[in-house]
C-alpha atoms as a PDB file:
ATOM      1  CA  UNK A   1      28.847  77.365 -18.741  1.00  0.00           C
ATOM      2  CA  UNK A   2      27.270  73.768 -19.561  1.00  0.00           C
ATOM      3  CA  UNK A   3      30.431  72.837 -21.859  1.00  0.00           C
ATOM      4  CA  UNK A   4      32.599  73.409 -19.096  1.00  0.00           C
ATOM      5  CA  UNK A   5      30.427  71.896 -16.278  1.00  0.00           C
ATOM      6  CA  UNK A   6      30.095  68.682 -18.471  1.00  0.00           C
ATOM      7  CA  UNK A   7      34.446  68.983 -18.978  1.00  0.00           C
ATOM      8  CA  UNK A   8      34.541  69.075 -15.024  1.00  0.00           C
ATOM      9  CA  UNK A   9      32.229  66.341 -14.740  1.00  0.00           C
ATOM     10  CA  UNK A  10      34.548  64.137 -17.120  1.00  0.00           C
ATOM     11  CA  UNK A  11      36.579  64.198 -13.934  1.00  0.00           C
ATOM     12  CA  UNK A  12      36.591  60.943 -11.402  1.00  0.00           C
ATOM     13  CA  UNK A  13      37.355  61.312  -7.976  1.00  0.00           C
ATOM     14  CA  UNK A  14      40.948  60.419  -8.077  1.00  0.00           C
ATOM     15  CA  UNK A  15      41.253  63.232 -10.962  1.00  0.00           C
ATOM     16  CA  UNK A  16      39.493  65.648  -8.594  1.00  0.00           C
ATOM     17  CA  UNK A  17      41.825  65.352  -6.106  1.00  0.00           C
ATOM     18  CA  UNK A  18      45.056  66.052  -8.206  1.00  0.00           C
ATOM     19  CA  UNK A  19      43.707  68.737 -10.116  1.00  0.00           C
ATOM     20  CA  UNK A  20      43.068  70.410  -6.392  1.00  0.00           C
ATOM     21  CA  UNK A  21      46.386  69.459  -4.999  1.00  0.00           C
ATOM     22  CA  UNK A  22      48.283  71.023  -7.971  1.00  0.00           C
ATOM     23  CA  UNK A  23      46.346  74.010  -7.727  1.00  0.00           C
ATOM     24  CA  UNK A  24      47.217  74.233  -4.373  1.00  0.00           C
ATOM     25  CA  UNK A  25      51.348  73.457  -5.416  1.00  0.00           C
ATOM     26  CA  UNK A  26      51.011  76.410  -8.023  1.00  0.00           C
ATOM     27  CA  UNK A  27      49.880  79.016  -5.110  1.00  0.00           C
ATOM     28  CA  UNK A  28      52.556  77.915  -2.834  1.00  0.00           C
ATOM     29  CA  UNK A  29      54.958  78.625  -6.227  1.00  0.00           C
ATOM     30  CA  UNK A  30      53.360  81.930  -6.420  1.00  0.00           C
ATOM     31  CA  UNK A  31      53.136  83.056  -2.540  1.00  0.00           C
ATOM     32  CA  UNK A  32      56.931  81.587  -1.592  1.00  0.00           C
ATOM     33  CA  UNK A  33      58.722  82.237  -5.441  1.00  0.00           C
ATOM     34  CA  UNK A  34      61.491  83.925  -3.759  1.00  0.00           C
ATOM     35  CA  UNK A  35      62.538  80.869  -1.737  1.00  0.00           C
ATOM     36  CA  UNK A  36      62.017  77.978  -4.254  1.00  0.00           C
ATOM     37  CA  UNK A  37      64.089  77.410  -7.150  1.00  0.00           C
ATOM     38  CA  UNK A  38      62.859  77.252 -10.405  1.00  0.00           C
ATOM     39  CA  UNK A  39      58.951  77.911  -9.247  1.00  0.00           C
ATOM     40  CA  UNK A  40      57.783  79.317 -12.564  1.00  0.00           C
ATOM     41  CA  UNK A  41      59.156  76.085 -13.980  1.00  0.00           C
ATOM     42  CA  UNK A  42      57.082  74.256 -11.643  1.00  0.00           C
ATOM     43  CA  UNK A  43      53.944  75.813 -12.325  1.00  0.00           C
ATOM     44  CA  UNK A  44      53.653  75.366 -16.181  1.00  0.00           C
ATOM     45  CA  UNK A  45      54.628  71.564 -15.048  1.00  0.00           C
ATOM     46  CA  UNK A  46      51.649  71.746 -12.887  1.00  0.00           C
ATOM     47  CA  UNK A  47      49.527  73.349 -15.576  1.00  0.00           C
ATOM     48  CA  UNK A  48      50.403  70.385 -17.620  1.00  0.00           C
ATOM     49  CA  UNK A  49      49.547  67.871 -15.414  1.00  0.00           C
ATOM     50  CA  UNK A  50      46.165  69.676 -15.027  1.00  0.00           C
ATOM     51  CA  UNK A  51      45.645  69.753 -18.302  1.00  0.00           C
ATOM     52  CA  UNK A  52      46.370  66.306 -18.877  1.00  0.00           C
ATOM     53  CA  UNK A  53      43.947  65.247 -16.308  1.00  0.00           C
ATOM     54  CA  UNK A  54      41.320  66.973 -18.128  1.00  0.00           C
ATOM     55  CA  UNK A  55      42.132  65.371 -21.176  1.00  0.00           C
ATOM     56  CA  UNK A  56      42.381  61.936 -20.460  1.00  0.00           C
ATOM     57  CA  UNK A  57      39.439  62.182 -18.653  1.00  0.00           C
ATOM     58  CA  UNK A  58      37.778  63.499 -21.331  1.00  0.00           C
ATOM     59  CA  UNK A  59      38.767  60.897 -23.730  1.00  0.00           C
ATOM     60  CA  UNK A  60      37.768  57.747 -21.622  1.00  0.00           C
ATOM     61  CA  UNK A  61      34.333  59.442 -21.267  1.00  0.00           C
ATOM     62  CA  UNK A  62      34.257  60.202 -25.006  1.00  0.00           C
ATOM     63  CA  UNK A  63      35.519  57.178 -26.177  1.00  0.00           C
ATOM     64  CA  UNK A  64      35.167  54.412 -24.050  1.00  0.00           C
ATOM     65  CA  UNK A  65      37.763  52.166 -25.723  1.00  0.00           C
ATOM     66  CA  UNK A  66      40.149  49.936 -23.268  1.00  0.00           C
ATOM     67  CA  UNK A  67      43.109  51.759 -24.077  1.00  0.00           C
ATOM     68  CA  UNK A  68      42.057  55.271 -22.363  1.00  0.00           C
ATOM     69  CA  UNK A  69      40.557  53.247 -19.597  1.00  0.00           C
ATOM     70  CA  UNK A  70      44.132  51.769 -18.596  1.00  0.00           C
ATOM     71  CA  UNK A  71      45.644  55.484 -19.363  1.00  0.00           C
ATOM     72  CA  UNK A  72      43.501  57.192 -17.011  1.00  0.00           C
ATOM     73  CA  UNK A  73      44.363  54.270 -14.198  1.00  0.00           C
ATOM     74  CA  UNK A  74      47.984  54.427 -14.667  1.00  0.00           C
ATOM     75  CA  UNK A  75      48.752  58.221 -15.801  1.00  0.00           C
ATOM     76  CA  UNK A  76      48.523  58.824 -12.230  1.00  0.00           C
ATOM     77  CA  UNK A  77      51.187  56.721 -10.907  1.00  0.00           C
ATOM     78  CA  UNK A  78      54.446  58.677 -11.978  1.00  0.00           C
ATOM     79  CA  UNK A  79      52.412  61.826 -11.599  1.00  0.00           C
ATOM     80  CA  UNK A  80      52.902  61.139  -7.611  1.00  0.00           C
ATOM     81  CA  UNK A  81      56.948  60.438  -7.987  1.00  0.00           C
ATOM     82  CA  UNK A  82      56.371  64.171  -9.842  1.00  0.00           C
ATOM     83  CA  UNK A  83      55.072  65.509  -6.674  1.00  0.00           C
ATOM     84  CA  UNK A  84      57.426  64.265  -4.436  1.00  0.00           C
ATOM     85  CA  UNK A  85      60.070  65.521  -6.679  1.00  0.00           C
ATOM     86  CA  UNK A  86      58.295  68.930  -6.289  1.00  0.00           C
ATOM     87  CA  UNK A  87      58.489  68.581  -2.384  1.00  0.00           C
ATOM     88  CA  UNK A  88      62.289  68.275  -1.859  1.00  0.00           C
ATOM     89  CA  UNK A  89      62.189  71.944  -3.336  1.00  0.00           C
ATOM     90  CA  UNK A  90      59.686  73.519  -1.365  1.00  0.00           C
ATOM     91  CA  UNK A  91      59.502  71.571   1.962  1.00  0.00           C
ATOM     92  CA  UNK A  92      62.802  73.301   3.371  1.00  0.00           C
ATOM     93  CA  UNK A  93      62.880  76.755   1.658  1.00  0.00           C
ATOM     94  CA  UNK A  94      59.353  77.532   3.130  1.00  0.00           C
ATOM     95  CA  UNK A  95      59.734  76.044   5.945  1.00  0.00           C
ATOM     96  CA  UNK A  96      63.133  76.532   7.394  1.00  0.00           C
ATOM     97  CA  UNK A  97      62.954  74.236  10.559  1.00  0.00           C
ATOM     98  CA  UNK A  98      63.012  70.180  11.449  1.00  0.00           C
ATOM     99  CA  UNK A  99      61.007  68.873  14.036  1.00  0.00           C
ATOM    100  CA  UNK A 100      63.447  66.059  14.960  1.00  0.00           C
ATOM    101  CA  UNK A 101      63.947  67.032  18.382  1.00  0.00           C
ATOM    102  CA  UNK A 102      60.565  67.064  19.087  1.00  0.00           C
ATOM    103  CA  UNK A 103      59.834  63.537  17.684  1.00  0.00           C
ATOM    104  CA  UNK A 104      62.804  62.015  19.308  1.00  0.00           C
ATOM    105  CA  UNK A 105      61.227  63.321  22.758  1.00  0.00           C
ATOM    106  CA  UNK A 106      57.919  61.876  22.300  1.00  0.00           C
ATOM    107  CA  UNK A 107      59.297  58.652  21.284  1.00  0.00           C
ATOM    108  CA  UNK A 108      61.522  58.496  24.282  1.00  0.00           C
ATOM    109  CA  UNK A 109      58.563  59.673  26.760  1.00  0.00           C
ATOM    110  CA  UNK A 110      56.142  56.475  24.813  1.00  0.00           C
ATOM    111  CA  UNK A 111      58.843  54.033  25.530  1.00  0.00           C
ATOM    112  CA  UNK A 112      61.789  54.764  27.330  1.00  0.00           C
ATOM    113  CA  UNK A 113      64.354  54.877  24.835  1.00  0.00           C
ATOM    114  CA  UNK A 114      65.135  55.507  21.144  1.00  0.00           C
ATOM    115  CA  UNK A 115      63.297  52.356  19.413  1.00  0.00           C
ATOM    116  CA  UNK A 116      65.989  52.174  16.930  1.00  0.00           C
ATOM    117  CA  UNK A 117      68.600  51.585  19.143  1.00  0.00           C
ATOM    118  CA  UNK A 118      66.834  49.108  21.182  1.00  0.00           C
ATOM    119  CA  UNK A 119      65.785  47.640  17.752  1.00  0.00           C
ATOM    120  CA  UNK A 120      69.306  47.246  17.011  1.00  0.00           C
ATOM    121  CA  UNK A 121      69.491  44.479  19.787  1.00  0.00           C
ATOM    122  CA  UNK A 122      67.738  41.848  17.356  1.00  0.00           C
ATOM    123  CA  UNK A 123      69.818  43.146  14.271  1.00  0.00           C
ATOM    124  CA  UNK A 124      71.020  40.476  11.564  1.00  0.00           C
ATOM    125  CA  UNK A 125      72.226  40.596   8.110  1.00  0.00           C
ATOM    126  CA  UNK A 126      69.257  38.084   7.105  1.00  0.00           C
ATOM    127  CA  UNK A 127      66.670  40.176   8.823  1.00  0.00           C
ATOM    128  CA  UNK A 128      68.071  43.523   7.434  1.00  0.00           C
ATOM    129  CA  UNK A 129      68.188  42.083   4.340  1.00  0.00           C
ATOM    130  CA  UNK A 130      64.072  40.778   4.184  1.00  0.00           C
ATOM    131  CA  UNK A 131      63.621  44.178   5.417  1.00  0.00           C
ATOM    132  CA  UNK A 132      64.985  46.494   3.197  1.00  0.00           C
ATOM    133  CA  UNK A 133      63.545  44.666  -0.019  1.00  0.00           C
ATOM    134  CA  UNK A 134      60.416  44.497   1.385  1.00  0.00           C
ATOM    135  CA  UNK A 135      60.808  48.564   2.113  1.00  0.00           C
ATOM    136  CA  UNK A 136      61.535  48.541  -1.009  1.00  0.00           C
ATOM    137  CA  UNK A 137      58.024  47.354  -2.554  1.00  0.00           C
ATOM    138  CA  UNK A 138      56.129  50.299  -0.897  1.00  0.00           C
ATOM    139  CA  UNK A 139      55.109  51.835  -4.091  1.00  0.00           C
ATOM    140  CA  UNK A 140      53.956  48.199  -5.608  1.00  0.00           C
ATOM    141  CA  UNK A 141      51.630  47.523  -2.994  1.00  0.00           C
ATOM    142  CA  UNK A 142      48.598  49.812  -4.539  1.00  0.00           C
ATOM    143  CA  UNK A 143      49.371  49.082  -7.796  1.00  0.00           C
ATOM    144  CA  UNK A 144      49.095  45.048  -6.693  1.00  0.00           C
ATOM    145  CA  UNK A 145      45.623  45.611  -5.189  1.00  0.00           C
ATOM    146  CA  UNK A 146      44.573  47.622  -8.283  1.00  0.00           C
ATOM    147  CA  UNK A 147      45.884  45.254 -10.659  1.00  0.00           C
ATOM    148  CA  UNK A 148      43.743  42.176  -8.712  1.00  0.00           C
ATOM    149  CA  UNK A 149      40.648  44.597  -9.179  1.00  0.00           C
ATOM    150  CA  UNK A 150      41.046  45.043 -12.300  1.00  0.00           C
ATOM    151  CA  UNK A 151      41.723  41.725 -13.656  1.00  0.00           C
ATOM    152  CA  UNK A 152      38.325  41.068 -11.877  1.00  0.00           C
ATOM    153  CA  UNK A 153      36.841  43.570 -13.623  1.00  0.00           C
ATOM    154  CA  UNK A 154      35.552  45.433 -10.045  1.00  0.00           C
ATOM    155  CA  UNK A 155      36.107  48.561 -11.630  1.00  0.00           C
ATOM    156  CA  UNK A 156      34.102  50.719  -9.244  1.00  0.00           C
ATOM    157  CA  UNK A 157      36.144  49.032  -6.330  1.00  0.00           C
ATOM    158  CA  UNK A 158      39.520  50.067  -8.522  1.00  0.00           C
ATOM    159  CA  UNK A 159      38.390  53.614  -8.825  1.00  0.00           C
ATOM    160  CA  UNK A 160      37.862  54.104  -5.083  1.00  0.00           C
ATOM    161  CA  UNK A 161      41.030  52.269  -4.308  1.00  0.00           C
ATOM    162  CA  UNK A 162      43.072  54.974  -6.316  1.00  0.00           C
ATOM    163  CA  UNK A 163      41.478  57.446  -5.134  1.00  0.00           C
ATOM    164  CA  UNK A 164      42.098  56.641  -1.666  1.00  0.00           C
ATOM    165  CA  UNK A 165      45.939  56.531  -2.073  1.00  0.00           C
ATOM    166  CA  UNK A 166      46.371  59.085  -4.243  1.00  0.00           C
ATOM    167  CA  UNK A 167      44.067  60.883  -1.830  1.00  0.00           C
ATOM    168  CA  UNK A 168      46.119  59.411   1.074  1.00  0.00           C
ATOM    169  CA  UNK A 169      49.705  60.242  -0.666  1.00  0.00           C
ATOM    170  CA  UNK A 170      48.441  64.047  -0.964  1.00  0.00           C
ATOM    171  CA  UNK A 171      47.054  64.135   2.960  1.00  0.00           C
ATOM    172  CA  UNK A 172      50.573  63.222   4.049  1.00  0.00           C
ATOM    173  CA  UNK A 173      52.475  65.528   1.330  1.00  0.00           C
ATOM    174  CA  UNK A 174      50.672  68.156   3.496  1.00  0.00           C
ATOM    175  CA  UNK A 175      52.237  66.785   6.710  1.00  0.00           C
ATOM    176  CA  UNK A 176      55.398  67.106   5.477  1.00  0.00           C
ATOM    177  CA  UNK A 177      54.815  70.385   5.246  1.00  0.00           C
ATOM    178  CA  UNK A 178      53.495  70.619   8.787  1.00  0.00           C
ATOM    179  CA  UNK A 179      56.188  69.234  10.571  1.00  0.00           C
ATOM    180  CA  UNK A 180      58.984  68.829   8.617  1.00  0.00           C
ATOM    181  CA  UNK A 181      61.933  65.523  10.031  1.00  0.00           C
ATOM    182  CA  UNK A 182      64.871  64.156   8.410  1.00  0.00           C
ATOM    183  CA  UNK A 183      64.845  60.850  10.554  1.00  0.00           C
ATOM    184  CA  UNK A 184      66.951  58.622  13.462  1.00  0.00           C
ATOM    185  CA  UNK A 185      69.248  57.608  10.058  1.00  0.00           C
ATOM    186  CA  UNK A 186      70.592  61.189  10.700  1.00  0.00           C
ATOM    187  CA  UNK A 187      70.042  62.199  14.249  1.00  0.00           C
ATOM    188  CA  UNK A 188      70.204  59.362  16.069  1.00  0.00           C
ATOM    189  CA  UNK A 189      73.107  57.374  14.365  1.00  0.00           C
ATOM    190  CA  UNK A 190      76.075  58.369  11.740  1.00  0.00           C
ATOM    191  CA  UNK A 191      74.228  57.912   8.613  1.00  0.00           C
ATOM    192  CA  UNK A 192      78.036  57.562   6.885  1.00  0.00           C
ATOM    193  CA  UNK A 193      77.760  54.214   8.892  1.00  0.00           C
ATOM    194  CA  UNK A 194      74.815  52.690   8.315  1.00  0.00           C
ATOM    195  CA  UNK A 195      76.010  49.738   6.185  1.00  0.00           C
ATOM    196  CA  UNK A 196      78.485  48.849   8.707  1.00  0.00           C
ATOM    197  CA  UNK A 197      75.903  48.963  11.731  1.00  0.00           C
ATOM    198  CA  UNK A 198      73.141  47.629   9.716  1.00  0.00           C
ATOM    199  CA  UNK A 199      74.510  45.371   7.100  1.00  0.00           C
ATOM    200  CA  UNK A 200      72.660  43.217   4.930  1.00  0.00           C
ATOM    201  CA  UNK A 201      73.817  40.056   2.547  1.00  0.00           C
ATOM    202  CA  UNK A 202      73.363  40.898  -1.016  1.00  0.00           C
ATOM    203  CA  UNK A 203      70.790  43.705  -1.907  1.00  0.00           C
ATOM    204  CA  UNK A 204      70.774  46.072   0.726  1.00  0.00           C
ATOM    205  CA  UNK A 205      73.600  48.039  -0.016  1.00  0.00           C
ATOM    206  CA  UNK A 206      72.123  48.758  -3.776  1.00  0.00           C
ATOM    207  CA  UNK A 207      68.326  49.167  -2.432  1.00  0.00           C
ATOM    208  CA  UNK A 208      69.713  52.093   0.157  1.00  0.00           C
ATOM    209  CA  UNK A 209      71.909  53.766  -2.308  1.00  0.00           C
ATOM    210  CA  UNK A 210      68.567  53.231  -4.664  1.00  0.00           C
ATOM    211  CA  UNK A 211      66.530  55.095  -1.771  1.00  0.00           C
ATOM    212  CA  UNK A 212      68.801  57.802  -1.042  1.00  0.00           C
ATOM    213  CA  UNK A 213      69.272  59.400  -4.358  1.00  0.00           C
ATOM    214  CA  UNK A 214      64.887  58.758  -4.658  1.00  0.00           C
ATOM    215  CA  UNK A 215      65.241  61.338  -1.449  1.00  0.00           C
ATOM    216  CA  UNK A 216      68.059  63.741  -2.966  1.00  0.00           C
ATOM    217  CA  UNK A 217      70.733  62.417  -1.595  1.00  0.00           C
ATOM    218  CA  UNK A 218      73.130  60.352  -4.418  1.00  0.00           C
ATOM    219  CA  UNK A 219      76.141  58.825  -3.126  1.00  0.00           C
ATOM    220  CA  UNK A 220      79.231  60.892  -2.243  1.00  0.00           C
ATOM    221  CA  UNK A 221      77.022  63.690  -0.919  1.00  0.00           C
ATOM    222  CA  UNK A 222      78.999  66.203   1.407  1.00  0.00           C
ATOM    223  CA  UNK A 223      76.677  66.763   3.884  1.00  0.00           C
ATOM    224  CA  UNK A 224      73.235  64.281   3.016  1.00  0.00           C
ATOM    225  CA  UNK A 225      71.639  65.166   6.549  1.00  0.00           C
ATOM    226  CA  UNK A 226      71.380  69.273   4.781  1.00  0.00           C
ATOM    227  CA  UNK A 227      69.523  68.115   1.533  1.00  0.00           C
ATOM    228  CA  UNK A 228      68.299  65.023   2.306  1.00  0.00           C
ATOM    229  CA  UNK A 229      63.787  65.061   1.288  1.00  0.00           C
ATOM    230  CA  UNK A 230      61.813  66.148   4.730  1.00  0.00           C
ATOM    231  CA  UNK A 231      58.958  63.471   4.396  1.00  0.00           C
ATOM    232  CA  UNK A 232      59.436  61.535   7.847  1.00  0.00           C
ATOM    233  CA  UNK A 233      56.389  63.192   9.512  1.00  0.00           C
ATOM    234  CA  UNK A 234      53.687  61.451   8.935  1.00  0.00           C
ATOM    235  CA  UNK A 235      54.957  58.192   7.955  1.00  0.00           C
ATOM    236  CA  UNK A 236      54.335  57.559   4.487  1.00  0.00           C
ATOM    237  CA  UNK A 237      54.858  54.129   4.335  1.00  0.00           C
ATOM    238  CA  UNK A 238      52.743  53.515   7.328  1.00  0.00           C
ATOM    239  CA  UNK A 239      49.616  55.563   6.424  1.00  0.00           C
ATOM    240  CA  UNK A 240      49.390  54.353   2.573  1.00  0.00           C
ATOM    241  CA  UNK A 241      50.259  50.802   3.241  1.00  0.00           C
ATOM    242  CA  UNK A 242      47.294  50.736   6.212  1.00  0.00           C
ATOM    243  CA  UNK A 243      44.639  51.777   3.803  1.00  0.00           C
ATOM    244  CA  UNK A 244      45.566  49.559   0.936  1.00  0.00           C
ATOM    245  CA  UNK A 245      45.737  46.559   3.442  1.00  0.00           C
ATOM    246  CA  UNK A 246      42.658  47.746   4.867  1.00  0.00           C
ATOM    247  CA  UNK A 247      40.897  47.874   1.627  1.00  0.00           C
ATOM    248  CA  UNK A 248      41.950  44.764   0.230  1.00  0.00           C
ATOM    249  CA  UNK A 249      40.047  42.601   3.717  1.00  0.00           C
ATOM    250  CA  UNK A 250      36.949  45.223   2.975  1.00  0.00           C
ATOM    251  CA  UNK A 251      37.057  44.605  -0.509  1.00  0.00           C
ATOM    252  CA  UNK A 252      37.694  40.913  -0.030  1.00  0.00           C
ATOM    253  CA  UNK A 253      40.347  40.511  -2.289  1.00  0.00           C
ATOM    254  CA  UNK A 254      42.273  37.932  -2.736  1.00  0.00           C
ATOM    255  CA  UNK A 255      45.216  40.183  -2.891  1.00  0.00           C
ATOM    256  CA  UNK A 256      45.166  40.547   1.174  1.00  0.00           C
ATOM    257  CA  UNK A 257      46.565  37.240   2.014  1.00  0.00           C
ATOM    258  CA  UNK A 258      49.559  38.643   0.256  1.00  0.00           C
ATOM    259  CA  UNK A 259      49.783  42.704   1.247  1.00  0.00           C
ATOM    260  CA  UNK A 260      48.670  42.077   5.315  1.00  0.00           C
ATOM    261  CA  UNK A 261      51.860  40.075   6.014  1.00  0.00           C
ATOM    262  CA  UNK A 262      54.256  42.061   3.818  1.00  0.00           C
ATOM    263  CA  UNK A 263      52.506  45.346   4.853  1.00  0.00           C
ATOM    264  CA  UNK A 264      52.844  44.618   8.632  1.00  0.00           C
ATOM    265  CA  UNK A 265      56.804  44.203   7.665  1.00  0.00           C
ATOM    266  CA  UNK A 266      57.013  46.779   5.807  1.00  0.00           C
ATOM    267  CA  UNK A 267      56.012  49.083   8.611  1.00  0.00           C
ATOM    268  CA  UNK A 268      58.316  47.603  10.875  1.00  0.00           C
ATOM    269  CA  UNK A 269      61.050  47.764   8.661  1.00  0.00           C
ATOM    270  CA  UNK A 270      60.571  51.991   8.542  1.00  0.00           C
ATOM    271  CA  UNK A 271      61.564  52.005  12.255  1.00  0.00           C
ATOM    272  CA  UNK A 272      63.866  49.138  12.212  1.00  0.00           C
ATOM    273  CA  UNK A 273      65.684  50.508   8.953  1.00  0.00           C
ATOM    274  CA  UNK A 274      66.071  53.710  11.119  1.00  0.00           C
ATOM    275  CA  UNK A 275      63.866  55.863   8.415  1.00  0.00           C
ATOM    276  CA  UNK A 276      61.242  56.661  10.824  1.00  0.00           C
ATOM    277  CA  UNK A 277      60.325  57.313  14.477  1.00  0.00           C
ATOM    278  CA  UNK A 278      57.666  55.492  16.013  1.00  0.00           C
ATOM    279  CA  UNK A 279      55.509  58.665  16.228  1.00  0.00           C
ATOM    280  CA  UNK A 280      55.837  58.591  12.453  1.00  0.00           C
ATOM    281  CA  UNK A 281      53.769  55.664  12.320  1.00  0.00           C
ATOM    282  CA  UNK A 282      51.470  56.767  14.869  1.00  0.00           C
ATOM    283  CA  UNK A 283      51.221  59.737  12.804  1.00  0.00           C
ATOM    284  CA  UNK A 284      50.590  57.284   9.555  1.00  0.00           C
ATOM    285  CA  UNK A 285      47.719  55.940  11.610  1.00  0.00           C
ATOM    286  CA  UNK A 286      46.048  58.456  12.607  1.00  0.00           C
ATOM    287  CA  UNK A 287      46.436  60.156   9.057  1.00  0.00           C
ATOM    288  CA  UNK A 288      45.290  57.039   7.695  1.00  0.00           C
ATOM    289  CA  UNK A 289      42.059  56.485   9.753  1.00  0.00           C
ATOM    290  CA  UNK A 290      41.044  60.912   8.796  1.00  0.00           C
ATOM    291  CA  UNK A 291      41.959  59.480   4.891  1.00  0.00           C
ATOM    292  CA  UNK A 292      39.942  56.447   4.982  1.00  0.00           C
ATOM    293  CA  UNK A 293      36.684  58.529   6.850  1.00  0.00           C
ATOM    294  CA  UNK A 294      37.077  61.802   5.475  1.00  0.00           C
ATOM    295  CA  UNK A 295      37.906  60.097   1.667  1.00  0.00           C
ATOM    296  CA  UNK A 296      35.348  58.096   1.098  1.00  0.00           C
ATOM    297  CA  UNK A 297      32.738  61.392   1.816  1.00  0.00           C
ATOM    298  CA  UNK A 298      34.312  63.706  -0.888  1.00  0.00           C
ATOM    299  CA  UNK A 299      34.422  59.837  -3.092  1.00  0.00           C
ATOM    300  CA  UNK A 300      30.801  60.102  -2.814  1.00  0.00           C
ATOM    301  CA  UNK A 301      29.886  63.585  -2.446  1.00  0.00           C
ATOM    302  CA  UNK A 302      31.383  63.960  -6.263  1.00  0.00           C
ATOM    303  CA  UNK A 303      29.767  60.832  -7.419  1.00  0.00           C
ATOM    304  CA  UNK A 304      26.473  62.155  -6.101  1.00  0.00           C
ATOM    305  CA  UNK A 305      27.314  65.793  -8.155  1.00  0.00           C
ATOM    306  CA  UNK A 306      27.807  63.962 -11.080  1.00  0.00           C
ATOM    307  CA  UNK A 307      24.820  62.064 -10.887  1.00  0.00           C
ATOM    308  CA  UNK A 308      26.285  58.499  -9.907  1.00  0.00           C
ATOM    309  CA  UNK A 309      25.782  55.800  -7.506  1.00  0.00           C
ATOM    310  CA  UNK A 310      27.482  56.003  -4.171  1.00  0.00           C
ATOM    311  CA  UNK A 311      30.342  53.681  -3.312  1.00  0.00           C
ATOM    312  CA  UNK A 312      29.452  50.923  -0.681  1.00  0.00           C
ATOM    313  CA  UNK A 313      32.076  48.297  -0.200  1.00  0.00           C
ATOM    314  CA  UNK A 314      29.705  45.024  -0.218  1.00  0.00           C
ATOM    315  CA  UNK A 315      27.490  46.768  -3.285  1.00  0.00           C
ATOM    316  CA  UNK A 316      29.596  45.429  -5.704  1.00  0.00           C
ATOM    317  CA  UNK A 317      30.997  42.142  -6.518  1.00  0.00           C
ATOM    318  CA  UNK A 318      33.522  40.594  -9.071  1.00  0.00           C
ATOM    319  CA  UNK A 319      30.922  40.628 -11.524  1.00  0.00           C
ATOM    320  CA  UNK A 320      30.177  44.457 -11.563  1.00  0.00           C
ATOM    321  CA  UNK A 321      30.895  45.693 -15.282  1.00  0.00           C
ATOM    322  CA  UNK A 322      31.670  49.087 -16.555  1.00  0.00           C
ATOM    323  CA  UNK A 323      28.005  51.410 -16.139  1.00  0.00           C
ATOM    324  CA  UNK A 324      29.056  51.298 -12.301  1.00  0.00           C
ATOM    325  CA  UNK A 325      31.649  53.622 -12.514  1.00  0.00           C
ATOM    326  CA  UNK A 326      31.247  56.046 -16.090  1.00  0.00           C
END
């Protein structure tokens, strides 16, 4: 019973929380195996990933050398593309039912109108353009912020930072879930048109087609609006770009002059790129501000089982070394 409460212990924070989620992913495979294709396949993946959060873990811990620190900060990364990839075969088949209607309704009792037709007033191929690259960076925005931390060697500050995304990324997995939505790109304009309405001037074209076959929906696909990933609801791109820009001002890094501005585009760009409804990104807010409260509670609730200092965002500075966060 020790040996495995020291294994568990091995765990940080952001290792908790994946190890739960894919526990969770496995029960859905289990409960709902009759609806989702290739489930069993998906659970010894799962048991995999489990296992390998165990084990690198356990060898930073053991070993303390450089090169299992950097593993166990970056092993996560395409671990959450994984996940998503999971999604687009369980969202639907349990689910059975979009919620499109119902966002389009509360958007049009906020304001009046659909926002991405009114949006399409101040449309320009330059605009579009900025836009779509910048849409584009969503998943570098994290890893910029960690990177900064890092090369500051504010490793405590790193470790809550992943945590909170990959803690953030799960919390709106489970919205998805919730309240499934395919977007306006579908049900509010002809999505066969959307490089004709919405053109850009070099990139665009390649970054959509880029997008589209990220959400299962390669080009030349009969009937994309059918298959297309349900991951509108919250917005995703809204909630995890809010806490990373929020951290980076709390933790005073030097990264924020950079994220604030091309975060506060980037959200505009999910509505203006007609991915989102603006409820999405109240949704992303809202999920966002629970992450950000409810995360940083479990953060320190397992620090405190495991017999560490709590995380305080001014308690550390750019000089804080390693014994902060074994």
């Amino acid at each position: 019973m020790k040996r495995i409460k020291e294994i568990v212990y091995n765990l940080k924070a952001f290792d908790l929380v994946l190890v739960v989620f894919f526990i969770f992913l496995c029960i859905l495979d289990i409960i709902f195996h009759n609806v989702i294709p290739r489930w069993f396949e998906f659970i010894l993946e799962n048991i995999a990933i489990i296992s390998s959060a165990f084990i690198i873990a356990w060898l930073q811990t053991t070993f303390r050398e450089r090169i299992w620190r950097i593993l166990h900060y970056w092993y996560i990364a395409p671990i959450v593309l994984i996940t998503f990839n999971q999604l687009y075969y369980m969202v639907l088949p349990i689910r059975h039912q979009d919620y499109d209607t119902l966002f389009i309704q509360i958007d049009r009792f906020l304001f009046g109108t659909d926002p991405t037709v009114f949006l399409y007033k101040i449309a320009n191929p330059f605009l579009t353009e900025l836009l779509q690259v910048i849409y584009g960076m969503y998943y570098l925005l994290p890893l910029i912020l960690v990177l900064v931390l890092l090369r500051k060697k504010r490793y405590f500050a790193s470790d809550f930072v992943v945590f909170s995304v990959i803690y953030g990324f799960y919390l709106s997995y489970l919205g998805y879930f919730a309240l499934p939505g395919i977007g306006p790109r579908f049900t509010l304009h002809n999505f066969a048109n959307l490089n004709t309405d919405l053109p850009g001037l070099w990139l665009t074209h390649y970054l959509r087609d880029f997008t589209n076959i990220g959400e299962g929906i390669p080009k030349g696909t009969i009937n994309p609006a059918a298959v297309v990933q349900r991951d509108v609801f919250p917005s995703g791109h809204t909630m995890i770009t809010l806490i990373v820009i929020y951290l980076s001002i709390r933790l005073k890094s030097r990264s924020r002059y950079w994220l604030v501005p091309v975060g506060s585009l980037l959200i505009f760009s999910t509505v203006y790129l007609r991915y989102h409804y603006v409820i999405d990104l109240i949704g992303g807010f809202v999920f966002a501000v629970f992450s950000l409260w409810s995360g940083k509670l479990i953060f320190n609730w397992w620090r405190r089982v495991r017999g560490l200092t709590e995380f305080a965002y001014s308690r550390y500075s750019s000089d804080e070394r390693e014994k902060a966060t074994s």
